[in-house]
Protein backbone atom coordinates (compact mmCIF):
# COMPACT_ATOMS: atom_id res chain seq x y z
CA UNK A 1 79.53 231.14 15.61
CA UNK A 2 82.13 229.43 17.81
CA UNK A 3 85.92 230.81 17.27
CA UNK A 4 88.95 228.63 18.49
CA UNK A 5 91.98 230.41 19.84
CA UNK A 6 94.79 227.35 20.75
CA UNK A 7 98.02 228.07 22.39
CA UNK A 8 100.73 226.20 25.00
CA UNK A 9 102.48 223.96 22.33
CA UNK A 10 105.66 223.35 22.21
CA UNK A 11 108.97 221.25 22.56
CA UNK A 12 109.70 219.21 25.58
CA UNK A 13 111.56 215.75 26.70
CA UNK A 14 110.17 213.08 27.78
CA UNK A 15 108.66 213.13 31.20
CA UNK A 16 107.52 216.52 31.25
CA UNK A 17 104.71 218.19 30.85
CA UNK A 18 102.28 221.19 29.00
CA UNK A 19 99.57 223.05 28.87
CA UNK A 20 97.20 223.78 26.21
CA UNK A 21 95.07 226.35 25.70
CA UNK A 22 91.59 226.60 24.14
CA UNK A 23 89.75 229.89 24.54
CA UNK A 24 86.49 230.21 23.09
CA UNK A 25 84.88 233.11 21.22
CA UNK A 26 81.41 233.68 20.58
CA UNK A 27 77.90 233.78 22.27
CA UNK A 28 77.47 230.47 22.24
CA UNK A 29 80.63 229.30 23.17
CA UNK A 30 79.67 228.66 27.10
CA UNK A 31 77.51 225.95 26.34
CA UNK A 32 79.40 223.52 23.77
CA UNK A 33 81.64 220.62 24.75
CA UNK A 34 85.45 221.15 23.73
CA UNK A 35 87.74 218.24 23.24
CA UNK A 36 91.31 217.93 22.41
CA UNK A 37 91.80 215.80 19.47
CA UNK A 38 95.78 215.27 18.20
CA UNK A 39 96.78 213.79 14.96
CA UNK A 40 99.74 212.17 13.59
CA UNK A 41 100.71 212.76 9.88
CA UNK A 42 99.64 209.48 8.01
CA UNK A 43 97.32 208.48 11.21
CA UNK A 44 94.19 208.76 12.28
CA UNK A 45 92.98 211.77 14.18
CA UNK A 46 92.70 210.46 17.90
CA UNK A 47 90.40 212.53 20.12
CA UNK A 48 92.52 212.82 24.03
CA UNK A 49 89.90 214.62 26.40
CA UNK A 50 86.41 216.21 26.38
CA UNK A 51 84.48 218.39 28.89
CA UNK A 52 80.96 219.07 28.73
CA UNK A 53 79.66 222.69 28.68
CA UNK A 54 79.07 222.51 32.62
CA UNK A 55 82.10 220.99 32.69
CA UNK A 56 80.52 218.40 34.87
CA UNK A 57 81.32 215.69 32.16
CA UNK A 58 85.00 214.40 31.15
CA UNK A 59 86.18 211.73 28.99
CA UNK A 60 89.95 210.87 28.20
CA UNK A 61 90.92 208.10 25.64
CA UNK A 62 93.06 205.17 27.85
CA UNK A 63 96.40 206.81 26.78
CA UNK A 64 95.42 210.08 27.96
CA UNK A 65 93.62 209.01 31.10
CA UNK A 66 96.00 209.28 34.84
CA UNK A 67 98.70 211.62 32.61
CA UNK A 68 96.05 214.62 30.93
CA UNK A 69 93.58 216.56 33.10
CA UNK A 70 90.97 218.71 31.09
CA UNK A 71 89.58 221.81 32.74
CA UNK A 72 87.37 224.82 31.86
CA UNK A 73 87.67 227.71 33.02
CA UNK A 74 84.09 229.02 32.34
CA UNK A 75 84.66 232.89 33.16
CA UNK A 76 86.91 233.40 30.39
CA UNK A 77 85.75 229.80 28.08
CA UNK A 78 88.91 228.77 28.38
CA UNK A 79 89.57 225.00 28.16
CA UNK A 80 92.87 223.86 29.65
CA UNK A 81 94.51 220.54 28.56
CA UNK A 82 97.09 219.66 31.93
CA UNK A 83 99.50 217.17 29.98
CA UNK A 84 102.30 215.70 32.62
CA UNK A 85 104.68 212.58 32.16
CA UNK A 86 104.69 213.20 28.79
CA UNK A 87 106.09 210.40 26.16
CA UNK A 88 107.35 210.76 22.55
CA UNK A 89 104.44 208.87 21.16
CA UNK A 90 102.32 212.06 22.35
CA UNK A 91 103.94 214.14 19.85
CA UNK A 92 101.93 215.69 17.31
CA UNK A 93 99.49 218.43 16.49
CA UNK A 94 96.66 218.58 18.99
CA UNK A 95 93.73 220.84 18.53
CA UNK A 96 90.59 221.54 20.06
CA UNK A 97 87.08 221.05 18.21
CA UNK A 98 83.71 222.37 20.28
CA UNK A 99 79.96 221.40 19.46
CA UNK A 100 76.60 221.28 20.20
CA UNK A 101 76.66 217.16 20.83
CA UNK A 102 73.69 215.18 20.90
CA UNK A 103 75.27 211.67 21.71
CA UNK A 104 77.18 211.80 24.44
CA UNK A 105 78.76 208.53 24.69
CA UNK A 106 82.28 208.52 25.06
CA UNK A 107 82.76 206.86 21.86
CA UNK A 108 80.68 209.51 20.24
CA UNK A 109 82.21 212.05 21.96
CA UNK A 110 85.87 211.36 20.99
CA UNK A 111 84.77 209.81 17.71
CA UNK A 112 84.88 213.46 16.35
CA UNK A 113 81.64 213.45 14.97
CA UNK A 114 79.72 216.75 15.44
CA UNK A 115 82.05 219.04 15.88
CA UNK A 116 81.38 222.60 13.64
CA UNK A 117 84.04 224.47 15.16
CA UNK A 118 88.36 223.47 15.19
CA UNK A 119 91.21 225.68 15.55
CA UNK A 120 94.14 225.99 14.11
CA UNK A 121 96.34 223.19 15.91
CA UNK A 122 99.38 223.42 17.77
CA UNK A 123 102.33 221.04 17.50
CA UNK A 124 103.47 219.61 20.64
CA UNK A 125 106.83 217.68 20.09
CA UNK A 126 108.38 215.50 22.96
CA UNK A 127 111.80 214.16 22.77
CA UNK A 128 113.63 211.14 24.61
């Protein structure tokens, strides 16, 4: 099993930025891909970045991509989402989601399909 520890949300303006937090627990935890997913009450979920186990893969959806860097941190399995020139429309609860993917298109990928493990979520507001 695959345990999700989130942190690094909070309340910012516009412009900005954050950093979340994703540590993973567990034995297998070094070899799943984590991506940051972030959902809007009343939307759809929207998955933001991914990193491959080696962490020699990355996708970011088009409104994450030149603003979000995702890193890992593969000592501790730590995944690090690097938000800067951050909007309002970025506001809402993002949390990270790690599996054992077999398709790994992008579409796949950030579809959300796959993933066993989440955590808990953490709100990130941002003001104008």
């Amino acid at each position: 099993d695959v345990q999700l520890v989130e942190s690094g949300g909070g309340s910012v303006q516009a412009g900005n930025s954050l950093r979340l937090s994703c540590t993973a627990l567990g034995s297998t935890a070094t070899r799943v891909c984590m991506t940051w997913f972030r959902q809007v009450p009343g939307q759809e979920r929207e998955g933001v970045a991914a990193i491959s186990g080696g962490a020699t893969i990355t996708y970011y959806s088009d409104s994450a991509k030149g603003r979000f860097t995702i890193s890992r941190d593969k000592a501790t399995n730590t995944v690090y989402l690097q938000m800067t020139s951050l909007k309002p429309e970025d506001t809402a609860v993002y949390s990270c989601a790690a599996g054992d993917l077999t398709n790994w298109s992008q579409s796949s990928v950030l579809g959300g399909d796959g993933y066993v493990y989440w955590g808990q979520g953490t709100q990130v507001t941002v003001s104008s």
